[in-house]
Protein backbone atom coordinates (compact mmCIF):
# COMPACT_ATOMS: atom_id res chain seq x y z
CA UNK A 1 2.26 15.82 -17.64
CA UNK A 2 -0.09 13.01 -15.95
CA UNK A 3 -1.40 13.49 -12.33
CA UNK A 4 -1.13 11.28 -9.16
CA UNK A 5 -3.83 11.68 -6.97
CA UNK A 6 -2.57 10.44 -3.13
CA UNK A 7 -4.90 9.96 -0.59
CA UNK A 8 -2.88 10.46 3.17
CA UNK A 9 -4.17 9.05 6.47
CA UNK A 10 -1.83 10.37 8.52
CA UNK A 11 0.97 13.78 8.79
CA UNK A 12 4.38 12.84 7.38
CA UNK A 13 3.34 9.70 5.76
CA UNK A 14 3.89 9.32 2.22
CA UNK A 15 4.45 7.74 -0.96
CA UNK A 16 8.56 7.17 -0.17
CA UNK A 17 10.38 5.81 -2.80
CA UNK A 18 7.46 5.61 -5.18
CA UNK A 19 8.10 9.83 -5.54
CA UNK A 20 11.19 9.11 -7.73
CA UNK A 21 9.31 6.88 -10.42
CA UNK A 22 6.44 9.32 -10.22
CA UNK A 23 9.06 12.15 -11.01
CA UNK A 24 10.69 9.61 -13.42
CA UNK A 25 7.48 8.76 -15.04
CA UNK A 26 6.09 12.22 -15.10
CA UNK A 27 3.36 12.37 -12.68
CA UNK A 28 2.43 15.63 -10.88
CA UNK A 29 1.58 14.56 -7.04
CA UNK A 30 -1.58 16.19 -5.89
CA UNK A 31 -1.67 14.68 -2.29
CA UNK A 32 -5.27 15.08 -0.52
CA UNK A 33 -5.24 15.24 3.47
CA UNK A 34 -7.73 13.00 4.18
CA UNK A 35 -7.49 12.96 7.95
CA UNK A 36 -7.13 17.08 7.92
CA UNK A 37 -10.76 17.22 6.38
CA UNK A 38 -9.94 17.54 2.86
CA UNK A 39 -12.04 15.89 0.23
CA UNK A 40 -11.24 13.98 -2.64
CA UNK A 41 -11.84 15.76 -6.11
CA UNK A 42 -13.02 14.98 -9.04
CA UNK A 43 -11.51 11.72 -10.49
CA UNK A 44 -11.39 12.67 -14.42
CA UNK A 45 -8.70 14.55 -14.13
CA UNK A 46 -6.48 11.91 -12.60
CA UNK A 47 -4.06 9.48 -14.10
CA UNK A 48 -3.25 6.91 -11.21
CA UNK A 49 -4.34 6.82 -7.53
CA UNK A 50 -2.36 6.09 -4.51
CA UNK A 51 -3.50 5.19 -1.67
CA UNK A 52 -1.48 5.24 1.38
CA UNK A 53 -1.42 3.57 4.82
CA UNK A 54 -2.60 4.77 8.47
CA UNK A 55 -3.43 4.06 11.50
CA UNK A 56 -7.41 4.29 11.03
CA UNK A 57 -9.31 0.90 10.20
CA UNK A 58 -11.66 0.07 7.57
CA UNK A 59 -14.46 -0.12 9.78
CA UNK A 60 -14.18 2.69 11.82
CA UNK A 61 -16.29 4.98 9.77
CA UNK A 62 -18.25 6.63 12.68
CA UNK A 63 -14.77 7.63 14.37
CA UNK A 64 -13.23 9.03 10.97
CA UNK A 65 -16.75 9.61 8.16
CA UNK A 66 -14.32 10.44 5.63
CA UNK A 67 -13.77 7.25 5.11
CA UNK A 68 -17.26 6.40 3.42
CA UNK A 69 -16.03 9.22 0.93
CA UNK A 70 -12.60 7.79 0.51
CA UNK A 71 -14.46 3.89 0.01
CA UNK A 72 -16.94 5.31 -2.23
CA UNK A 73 -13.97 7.42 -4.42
CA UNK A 74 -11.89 3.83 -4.51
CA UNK A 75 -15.27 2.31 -5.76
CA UNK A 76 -15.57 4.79 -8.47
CA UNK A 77 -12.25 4.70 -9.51
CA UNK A 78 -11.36 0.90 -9.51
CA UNK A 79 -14.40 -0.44 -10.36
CA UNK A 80 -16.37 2.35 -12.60
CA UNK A 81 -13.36 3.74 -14.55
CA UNK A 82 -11.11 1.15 -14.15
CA UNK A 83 -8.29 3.30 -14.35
CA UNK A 84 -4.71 2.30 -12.61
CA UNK A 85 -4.53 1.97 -8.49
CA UNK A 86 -1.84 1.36 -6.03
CA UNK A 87 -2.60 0.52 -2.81
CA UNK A 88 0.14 0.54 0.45
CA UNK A 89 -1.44 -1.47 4.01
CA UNK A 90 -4.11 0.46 4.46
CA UNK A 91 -4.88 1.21 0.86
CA UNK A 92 -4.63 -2.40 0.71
CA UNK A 93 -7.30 -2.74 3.19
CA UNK A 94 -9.57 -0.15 1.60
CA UNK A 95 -9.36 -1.62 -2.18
CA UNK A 96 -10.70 -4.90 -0.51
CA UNK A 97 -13.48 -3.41 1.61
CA UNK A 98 -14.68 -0.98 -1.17
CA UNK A 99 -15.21 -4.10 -3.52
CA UNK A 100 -16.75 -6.01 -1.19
CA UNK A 101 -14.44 -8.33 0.32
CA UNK A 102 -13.61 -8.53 4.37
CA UNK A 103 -11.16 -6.78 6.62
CA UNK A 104 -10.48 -7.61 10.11
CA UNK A 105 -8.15 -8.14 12.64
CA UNK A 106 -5.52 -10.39 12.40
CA UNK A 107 -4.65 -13.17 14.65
CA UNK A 108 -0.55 -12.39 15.00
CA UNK A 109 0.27 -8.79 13.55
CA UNK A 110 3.49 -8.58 11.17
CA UNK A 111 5.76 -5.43 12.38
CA UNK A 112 9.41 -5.54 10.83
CA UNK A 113 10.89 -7.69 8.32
CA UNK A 114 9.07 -10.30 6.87
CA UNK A 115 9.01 -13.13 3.72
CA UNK A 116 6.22 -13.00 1.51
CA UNK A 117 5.58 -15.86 -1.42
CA UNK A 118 4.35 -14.68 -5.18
CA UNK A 119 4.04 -17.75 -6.62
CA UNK A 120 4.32 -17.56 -10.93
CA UNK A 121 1.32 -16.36 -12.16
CA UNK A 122 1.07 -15.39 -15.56
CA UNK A 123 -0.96 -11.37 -14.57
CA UNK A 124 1.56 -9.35 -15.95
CA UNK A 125 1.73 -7.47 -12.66
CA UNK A 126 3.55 -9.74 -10.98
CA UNK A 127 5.75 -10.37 -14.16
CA UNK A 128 9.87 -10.77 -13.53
CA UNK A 129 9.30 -11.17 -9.96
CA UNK A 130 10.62 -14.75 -8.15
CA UNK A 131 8.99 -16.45 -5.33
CA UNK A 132 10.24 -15.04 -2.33
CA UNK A 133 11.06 -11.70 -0.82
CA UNK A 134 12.08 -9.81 1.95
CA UNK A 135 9.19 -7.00 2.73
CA UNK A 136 8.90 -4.28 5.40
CA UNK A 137 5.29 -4.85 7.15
CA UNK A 138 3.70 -2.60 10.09
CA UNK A 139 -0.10 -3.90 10.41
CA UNK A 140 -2.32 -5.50 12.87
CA UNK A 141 -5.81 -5.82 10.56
CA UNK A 142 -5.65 -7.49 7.22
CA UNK A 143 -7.92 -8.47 4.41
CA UNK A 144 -9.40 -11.84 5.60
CA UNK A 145 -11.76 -12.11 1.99
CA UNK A 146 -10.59 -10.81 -1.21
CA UNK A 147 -13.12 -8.98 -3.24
CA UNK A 148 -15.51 -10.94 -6.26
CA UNK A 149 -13.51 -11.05 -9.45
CA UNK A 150 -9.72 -9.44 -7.59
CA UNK A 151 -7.04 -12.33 -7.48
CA UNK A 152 -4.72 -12.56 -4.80
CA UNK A 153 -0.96 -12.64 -5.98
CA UNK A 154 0.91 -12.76 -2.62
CA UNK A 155 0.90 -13.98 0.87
CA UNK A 156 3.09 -14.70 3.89
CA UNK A 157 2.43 -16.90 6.81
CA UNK A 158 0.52 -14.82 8.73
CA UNK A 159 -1.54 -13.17 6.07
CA UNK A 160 -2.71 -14.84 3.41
CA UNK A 161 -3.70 -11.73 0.87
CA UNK A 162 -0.50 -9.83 1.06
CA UNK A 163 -0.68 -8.72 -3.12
CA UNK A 164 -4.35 -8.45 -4.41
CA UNK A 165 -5.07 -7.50 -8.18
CA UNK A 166 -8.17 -5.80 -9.47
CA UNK A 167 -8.18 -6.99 -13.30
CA UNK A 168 -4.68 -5.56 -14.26
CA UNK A 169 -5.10 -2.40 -13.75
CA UNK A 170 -5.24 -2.22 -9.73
CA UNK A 171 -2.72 -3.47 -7.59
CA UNK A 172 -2.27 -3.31 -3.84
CA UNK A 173 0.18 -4.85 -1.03
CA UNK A 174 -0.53 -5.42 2.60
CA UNK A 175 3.43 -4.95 3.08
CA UNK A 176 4.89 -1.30 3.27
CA UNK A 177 6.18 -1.69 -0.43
CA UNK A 178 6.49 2.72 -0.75
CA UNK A 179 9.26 2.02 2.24
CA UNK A 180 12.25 3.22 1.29
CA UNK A 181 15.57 4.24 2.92
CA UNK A 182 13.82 7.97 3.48
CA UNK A 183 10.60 6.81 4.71
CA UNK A 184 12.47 4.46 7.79
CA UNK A 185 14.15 7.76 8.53
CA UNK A 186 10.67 9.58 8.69
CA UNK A 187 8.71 6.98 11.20
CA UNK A 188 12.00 6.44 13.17
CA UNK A 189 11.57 10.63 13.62
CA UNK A 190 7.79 10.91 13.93
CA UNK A 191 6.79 11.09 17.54
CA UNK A 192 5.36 7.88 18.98
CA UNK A 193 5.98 5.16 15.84
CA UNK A 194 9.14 3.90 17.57
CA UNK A 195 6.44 3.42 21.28
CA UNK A 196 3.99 1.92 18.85
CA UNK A 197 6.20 -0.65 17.22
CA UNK A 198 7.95 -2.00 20.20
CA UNK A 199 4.26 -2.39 21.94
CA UNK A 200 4.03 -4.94 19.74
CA UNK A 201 7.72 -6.29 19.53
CA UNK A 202 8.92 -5.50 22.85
CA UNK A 203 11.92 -2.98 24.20
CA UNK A 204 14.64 -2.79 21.82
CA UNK A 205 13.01 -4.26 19.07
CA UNK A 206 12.84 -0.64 16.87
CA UNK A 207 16.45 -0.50 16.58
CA UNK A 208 16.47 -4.36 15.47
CA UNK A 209 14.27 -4.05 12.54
CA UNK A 210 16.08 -0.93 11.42
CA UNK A 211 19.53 -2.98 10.87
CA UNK A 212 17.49 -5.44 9.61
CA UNK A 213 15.52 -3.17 6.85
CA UNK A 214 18.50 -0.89 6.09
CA UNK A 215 20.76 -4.12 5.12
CA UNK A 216 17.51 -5.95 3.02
CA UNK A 217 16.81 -2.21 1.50
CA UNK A 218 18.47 -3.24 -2.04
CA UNK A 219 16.24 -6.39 -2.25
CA UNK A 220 13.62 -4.53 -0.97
CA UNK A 221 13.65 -1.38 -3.36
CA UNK A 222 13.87 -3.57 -6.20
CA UNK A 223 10.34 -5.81 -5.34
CA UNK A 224 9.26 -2.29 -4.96
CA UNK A 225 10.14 -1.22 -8.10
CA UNK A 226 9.02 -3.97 -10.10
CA UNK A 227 5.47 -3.93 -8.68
CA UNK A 228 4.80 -0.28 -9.33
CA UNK A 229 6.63 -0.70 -12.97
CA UNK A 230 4.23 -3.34 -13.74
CA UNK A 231 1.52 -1.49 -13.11
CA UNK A 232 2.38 1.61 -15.33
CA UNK A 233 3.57 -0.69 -18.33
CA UNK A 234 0.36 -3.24 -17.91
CA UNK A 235 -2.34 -0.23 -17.37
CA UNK A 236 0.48 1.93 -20.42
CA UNK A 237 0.53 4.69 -18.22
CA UNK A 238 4.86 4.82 -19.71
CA UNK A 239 4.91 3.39 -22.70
């Protein structure tokens, strides 16, 4: 069996649909509660690292100092061992910043359902995918300057690095691509997302985005899937 090391930001947050494949795949889940005060372990005996979203920022490393630990673990990982990554939002964030690009605040936020463009590119982890597609997105900081040497796969009109690739063996998406029919039903429950998302979007706009999400899940699940399949065949994590 291979291992899955997931770093969490925040209680009930998790890898949503992307637990099937790992199940599929054979990957053991060992998820460490970053924000609970639990450190990352050694990397060696880890096959792929996930990194999940949250609502801390890059830069806020005096309010939450696990962070330099998490950065420096990303570092080690992506850039040292070059072994496989997938990044959600924040994880997106994080790859950048730990390589040395720039992360700041964005200018208009994307919260609901959005395009994003991934124009052909022959890195085989964007492979089978077409230009457009529908994404879920819940961010209001994005990576303004990718890192030296990553290429940027994907953007939308508001963000311009929306995919980001690390040779091909990391991968990361601004969008919410682990969102999954399970994980809408998990924020919509968690106490305070649906305030937080409609303090952006306004009253009313919650239940809005769900009817939108739930009826662009099937095009959604199957970006989804393609992205993380990449990644295992390209890095030959499944042969």
């Amino acid at each position: 069996m291979k291992s899955v090391l997931i770093l969490q930001h925040v209680d009930r947050d998790s890898p949503g649909k992307y637990l099937e494949s790992f199940a599929r795949d054979g990957f053991v889940p060992t998820t460490i509660r970053l924000w609970a005060g639990e450190e990352v372990p050694h990397l060696a005996s880890h096959d792929l690292m996930f990194v999940l979203g949250g609502p801390q920022d890059v830069w806020e490393e005096d309010k939450y100092p696990w962070l330099r630990m998490e950065k420096q673990a990303i570092k080690e990982w992506v850039a040292e061992r070059a072994k496989p990554y997938f990044g959600v939002c924040l994880g997106h964030q994080l790859l950048a910043d730990s390589l040395g690009g720039k992360v700041g605040l964005s200018d208009v936020g994307e919260h609901g359902v959005f395009n994003i463009d991934i124009p052909h590119n022959p890195n085989p982890l964007v492979a089978g995918l077409s230009v457009r597609h529908k994404v879920v997105q819940w961010h209001v900081a994005e990576v303004s300057d990718a890192p030296p040497g990553a290429q940027v796969l994907g953007s939308s009109e508001v963000s311009p690095i929306q995919v980001l690739a690390v040779g091909e063996h990391a991968l990361s998406t601004q969008f919410h691509s682990e969102c999954g029919a399970q994980s809408l039903m998990a924020w919509t429950q968690t106490p305070g997302y649906i305030d937080l998302f409609e303090a952006q979007k306004g009253k009313g706009s919650y239940e809005k985005f769900l009817r939108q999400a739930y009826s662009a899940m099937s095009e959604i699940n199957t970006t989804s899937e393609r992205l993380y399949d990449n990644l295992v065949s390209a890095t030959k994590l499944v042969a």
